[in-house]
Protein backbone atom coordinates (compact mmCIF):
# COMPACT_ATOMS: atom_id res chain seq x y z
CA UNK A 1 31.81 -6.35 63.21
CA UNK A 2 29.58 -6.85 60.03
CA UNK A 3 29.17 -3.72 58.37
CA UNK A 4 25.97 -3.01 55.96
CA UNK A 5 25.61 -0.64 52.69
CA UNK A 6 22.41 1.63 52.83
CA UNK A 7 21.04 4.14 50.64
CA UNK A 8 20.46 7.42 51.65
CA UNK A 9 17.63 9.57 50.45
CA UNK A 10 18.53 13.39 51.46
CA UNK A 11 14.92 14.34 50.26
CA UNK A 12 14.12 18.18 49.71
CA UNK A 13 12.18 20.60 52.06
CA UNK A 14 13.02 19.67 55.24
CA UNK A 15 14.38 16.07 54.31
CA UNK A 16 18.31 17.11 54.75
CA UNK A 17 17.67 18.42 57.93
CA UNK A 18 15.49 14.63 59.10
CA UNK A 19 18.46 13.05 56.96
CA UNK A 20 21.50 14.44 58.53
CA UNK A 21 19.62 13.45 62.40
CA UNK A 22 18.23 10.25 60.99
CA UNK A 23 22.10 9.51 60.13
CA UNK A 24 23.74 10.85 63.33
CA UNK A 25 21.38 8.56 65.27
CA UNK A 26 22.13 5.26 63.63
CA UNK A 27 25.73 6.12 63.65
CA UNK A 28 25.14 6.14 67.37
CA UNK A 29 24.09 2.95 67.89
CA UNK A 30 27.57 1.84 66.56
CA UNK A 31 25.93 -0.51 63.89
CA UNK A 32 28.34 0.61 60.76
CA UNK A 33 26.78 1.84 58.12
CA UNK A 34 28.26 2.40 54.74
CA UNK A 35 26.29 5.18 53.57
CA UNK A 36 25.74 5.45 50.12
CA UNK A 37 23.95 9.37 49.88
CA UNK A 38 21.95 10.00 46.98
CA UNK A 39 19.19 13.03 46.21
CA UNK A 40 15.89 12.93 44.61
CA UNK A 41 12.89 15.37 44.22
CA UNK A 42 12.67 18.94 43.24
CA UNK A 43 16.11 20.31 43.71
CA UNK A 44 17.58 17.01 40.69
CA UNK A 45 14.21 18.05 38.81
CA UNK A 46 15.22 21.14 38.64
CA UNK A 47 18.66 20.64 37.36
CA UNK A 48 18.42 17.19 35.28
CA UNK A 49 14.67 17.34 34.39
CA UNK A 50 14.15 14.13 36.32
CA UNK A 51 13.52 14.17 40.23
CA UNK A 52 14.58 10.36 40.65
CA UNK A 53 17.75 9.60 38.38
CA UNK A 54 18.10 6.60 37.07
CA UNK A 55 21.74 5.92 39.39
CA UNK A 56 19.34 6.35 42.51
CA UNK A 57 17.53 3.73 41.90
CA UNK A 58 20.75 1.35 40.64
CA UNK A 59 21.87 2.45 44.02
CA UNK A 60 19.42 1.16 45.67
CA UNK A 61 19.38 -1.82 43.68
CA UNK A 62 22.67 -2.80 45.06
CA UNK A 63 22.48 -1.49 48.83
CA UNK A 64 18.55 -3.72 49.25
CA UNK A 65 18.08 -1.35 51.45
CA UNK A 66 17.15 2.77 51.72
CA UNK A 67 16.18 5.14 53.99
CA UNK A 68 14.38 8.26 52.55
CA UNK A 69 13.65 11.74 53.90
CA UNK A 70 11.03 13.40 52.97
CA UNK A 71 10.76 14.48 49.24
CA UNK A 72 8.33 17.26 47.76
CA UNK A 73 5.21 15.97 45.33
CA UNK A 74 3.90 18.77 43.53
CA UNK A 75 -0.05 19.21 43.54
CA UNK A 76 -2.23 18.96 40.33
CA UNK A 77 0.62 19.78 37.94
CA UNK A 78 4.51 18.81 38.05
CA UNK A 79 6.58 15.20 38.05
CA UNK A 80 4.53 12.38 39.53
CA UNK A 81 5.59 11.51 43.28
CA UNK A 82 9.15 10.01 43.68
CA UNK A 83 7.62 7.92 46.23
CA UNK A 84 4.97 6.29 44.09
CA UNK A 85 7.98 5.73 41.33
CA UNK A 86 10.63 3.38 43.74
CA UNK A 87 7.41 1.45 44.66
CA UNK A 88 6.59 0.78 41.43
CA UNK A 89 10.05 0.62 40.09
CA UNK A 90 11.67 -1.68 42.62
CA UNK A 91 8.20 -3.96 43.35
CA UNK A 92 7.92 -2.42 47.26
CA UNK A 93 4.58 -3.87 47.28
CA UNK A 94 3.43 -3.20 51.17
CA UNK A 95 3.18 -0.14 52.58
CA UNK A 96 3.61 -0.76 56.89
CA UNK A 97 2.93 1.61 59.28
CA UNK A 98 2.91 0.91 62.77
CA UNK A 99 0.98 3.46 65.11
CA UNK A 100 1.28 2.85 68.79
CA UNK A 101 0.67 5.03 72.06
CA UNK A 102 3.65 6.40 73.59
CA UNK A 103 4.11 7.79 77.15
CA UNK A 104 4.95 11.25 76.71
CA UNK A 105 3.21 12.11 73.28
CA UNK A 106 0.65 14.17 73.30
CA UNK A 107 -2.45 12.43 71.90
CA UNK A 108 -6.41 12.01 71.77
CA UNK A 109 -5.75 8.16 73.20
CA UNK A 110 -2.78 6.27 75.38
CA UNK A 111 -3.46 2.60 74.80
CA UNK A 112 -3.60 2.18 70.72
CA UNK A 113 -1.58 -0.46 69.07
CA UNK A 114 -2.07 -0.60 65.70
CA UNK A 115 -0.62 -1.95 62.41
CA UNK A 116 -2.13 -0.67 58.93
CA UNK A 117 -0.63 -2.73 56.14
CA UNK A 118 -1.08 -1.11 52.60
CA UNK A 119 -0.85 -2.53 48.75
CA UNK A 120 1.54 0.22 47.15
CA UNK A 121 1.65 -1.29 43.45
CA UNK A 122 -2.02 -0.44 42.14
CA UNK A 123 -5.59 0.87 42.44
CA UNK A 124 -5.71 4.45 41.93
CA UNK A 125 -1.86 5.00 42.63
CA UNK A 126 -1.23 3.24 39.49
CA UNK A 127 -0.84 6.39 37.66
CA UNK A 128 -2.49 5.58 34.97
CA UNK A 129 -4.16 9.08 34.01
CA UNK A 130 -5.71 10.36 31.14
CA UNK A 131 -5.32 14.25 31.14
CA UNK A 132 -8.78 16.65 30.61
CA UNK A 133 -8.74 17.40 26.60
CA UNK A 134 -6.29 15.05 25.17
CA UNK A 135 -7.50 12.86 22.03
CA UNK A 136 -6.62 9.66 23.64
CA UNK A 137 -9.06 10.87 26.42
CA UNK A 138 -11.74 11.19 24.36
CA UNK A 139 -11.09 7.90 22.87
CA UNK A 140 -11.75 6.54 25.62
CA UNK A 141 -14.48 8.09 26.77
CA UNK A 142 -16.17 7.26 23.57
CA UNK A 143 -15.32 3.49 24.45
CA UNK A 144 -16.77 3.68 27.69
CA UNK A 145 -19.78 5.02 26.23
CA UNK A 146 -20.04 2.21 23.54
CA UNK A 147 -19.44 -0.85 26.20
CA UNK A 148 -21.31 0.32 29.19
CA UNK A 149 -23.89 2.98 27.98
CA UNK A 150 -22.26 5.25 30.40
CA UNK A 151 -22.12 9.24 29.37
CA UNK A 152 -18.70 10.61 30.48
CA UNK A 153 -18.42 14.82 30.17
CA UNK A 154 -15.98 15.35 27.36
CA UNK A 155 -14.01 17.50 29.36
CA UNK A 156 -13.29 15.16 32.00
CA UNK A 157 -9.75 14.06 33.37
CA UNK A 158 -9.47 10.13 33.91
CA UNK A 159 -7.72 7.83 36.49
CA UNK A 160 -8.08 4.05 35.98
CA UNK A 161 -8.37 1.67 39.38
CA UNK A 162 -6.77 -1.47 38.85
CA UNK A 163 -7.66 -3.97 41.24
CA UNK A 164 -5.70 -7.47 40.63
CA UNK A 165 -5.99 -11.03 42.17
CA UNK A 166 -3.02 -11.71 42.33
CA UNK A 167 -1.41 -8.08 44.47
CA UNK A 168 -4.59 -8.46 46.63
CA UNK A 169 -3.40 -11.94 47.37
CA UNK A 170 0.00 -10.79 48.08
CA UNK A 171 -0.88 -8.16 50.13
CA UNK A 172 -3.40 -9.79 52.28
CA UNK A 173 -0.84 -12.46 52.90
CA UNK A 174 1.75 -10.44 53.83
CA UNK A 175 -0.86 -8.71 56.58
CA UNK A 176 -1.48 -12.62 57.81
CA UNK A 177 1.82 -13.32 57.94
CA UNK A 178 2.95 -10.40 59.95
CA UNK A 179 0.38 -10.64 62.30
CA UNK A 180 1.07 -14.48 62.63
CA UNK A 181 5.02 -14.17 63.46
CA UNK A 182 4.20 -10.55 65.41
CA UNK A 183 1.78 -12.67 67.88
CA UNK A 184 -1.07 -10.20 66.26
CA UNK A 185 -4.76 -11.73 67.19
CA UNK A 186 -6.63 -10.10 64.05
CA UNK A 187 -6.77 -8.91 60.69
CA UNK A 188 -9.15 -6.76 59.23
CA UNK A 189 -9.92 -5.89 55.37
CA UNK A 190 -10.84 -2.42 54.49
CA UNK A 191 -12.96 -1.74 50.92
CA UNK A 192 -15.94 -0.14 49.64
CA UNK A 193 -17.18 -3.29 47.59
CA UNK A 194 -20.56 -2.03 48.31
CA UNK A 195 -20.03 0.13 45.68
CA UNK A 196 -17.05 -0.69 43.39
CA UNK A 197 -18.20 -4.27 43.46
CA UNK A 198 -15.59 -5.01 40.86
CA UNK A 199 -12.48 -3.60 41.98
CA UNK A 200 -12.80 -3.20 45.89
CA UNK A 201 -15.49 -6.77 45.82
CA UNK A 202 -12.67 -8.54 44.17
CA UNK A 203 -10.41 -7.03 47.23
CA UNK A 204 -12.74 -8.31 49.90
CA UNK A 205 -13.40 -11.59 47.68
CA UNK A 206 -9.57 -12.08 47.78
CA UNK A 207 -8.90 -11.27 51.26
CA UNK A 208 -11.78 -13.80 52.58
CA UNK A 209 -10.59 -16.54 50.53
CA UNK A 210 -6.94 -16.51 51.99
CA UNK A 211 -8.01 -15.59 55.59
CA UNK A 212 -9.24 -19.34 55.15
CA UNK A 213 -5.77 -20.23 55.11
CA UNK A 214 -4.87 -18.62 58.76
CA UNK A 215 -7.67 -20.08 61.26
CA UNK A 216 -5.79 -18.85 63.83
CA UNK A 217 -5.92 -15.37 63.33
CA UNK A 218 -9.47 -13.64 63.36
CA UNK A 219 -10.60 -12.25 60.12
CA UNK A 220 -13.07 -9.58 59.62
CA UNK A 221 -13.75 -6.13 56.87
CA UNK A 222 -14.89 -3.07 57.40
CA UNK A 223 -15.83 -0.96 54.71
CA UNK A 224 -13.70 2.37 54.64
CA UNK A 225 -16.14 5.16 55.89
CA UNK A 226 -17.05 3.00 58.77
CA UNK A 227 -14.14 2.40 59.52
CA UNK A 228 -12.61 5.59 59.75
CA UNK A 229 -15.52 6.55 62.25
CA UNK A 230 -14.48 3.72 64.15
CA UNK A 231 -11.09 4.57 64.48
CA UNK A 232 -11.72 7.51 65.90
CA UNK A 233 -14.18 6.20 68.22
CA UNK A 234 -13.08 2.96 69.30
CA UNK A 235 -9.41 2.11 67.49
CA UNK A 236 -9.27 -0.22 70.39
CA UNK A 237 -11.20 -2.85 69.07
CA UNK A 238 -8.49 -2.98 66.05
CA UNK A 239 -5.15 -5.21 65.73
CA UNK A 240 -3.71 -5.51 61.96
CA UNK A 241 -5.72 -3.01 59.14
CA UNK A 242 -5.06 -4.55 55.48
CA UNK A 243 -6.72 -1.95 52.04
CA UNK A 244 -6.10 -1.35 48.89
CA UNK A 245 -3.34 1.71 48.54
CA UNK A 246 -5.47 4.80 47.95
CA UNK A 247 -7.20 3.85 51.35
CA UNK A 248 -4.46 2.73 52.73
CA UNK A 249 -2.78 6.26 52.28
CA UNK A 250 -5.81 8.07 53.68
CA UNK A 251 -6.21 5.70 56.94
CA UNK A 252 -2.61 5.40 57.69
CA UNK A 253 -1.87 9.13 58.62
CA UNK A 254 -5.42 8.95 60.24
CA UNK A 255 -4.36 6.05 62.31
CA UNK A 256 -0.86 8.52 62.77
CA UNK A 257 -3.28 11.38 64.08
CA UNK A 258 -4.56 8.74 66.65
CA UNK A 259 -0.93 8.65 68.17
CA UNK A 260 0.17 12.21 68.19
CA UNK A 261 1.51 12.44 64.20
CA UNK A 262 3.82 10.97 61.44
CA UNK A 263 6.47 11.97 63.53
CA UNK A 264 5.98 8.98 65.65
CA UNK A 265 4.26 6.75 63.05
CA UNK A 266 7.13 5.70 60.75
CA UNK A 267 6.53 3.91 57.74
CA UNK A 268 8.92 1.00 55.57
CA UNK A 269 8.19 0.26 52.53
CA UNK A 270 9.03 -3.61 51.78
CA UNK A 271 9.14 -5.66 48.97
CA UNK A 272 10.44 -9.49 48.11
CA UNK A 273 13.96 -8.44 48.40
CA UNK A 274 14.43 -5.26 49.02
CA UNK A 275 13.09 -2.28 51.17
């Protein structure tokens, strides 16, 4: 029997706990496993100064494919989240997260079958922050002011949204094509391009163009606020959910909540070769 190298994420918190059952599980299927154990997060912080080493991700490099446990992301201060680094560092550019009704669970609904397919690579995940009081802050505050006329407080913090072409295309294909080879019927594109017309408009632009490209699946976009009342009225009416990554973070675990909780809402994050 075939045997397969995987990376294993131990996590922090209660990640060793998930990791050690997560572990015992597969084993028990009788696939084999070469497990190839690796920590990141606080605990390496802590001792090293960098929560994800650079050997992790050479690890996972080699094994093309991880598991992780949960790992700990400090809030407003601290090392930027390990998760956010491996997505940017190994290109795992969509974010899936099926959330489907299970007999048994406990839950607001028993007949949801949803798929929410998120861009992990940019927007306002990017990181690219400009801390409260630093010169190069001010700098560019000062060039805002000078292209756009816009007056920025001096003592603000700033995060930049980077919305491309080409990782909108990607990801909208990638929500096409999955819902194409999963027999999916629908796909629709979540935004607020009625207000960031040039970052979530170019989104929506995108997304429209290349839904011209799959006539057999049903396009449509919601814009973000509406939908999220609509989930949680009527997440019936919903198939395949594409959006940018900062939405896509917020309407995932929403669409989890719908189901009875992360704890039966997995999520992989893929990219061209690796995941």
């Amino acid at each position: 029997m075939a045997s397969h190298d995987v990376t294993l994420l131990t996590g922090d918190g209660i990640g060793p706990e998930i990791a050690e059952a997560t572990r015992r599980c597969i084993d028990a299927t009788g696939v084999t496993i070469n497990w190839h154990v690796k920590e990141a997060g606080l605990k390496v912080f802590e001792e090293t100064g960098d929560p994800l080493p650079p050997d992790v991700v050479d690890t996972i490099r080699k094994t093309k494919v991880a598991i992780k446990a949960p790992i700990t992301t400090p809030v407003g201060k601290g090392f930027r989240s390990v998760n956010v680094r491996l997505r940017k560092e190994l290109d795992l550019y969509a974010c899936l997260r099926p959330c489907k009704s299970y007999a048994g669970v406990n839950s607001k609904f028993d007949d949801i079958d949803l798929v929410v397919v998120r861009e992990n690579t940019e927007d306002l995940y990017a990181g690219i922050e400009f801390k409260e009081g630093e010169g190069a802050t001010h700098r560019l505050i000062d060039t805002i002011a000078e292209l756009t006329g816009d007056s920025i407080p001096q003592d603000s913090g700033i995060s930049i949204k980077p919305i491309s072409i080409q990782r909108s295309e990607r990801i909208v294909r990638f929500a096409f094509d999955y819902a194409r080879d999963n027999g999916r019927k629908k796909v629709t594109a979540v935004h607020k391009a009625n207000i960031m017309k040039y970052s979530d408009g170019l989104f929506l632009e995108v997304a429209r163009r290349v839904a011209k490209d799959y006539p057999d699946i049903e396009f449509e976009d919601r814009i973000v606020d509406n939908m999220c009342m609509q989930l949680v009225q009527k997440p019936q009416l919903y198939d395949v959910l594409v959006l940018p990554n900062l939405y896509g973070d917020i309407v995932s675990d929403l669409c989890a909540g719908l189901v009875g909780g992360l704890g039966v809402a997995p999520g992989g994050n893929i990219g061209r070769n690796m995941a």
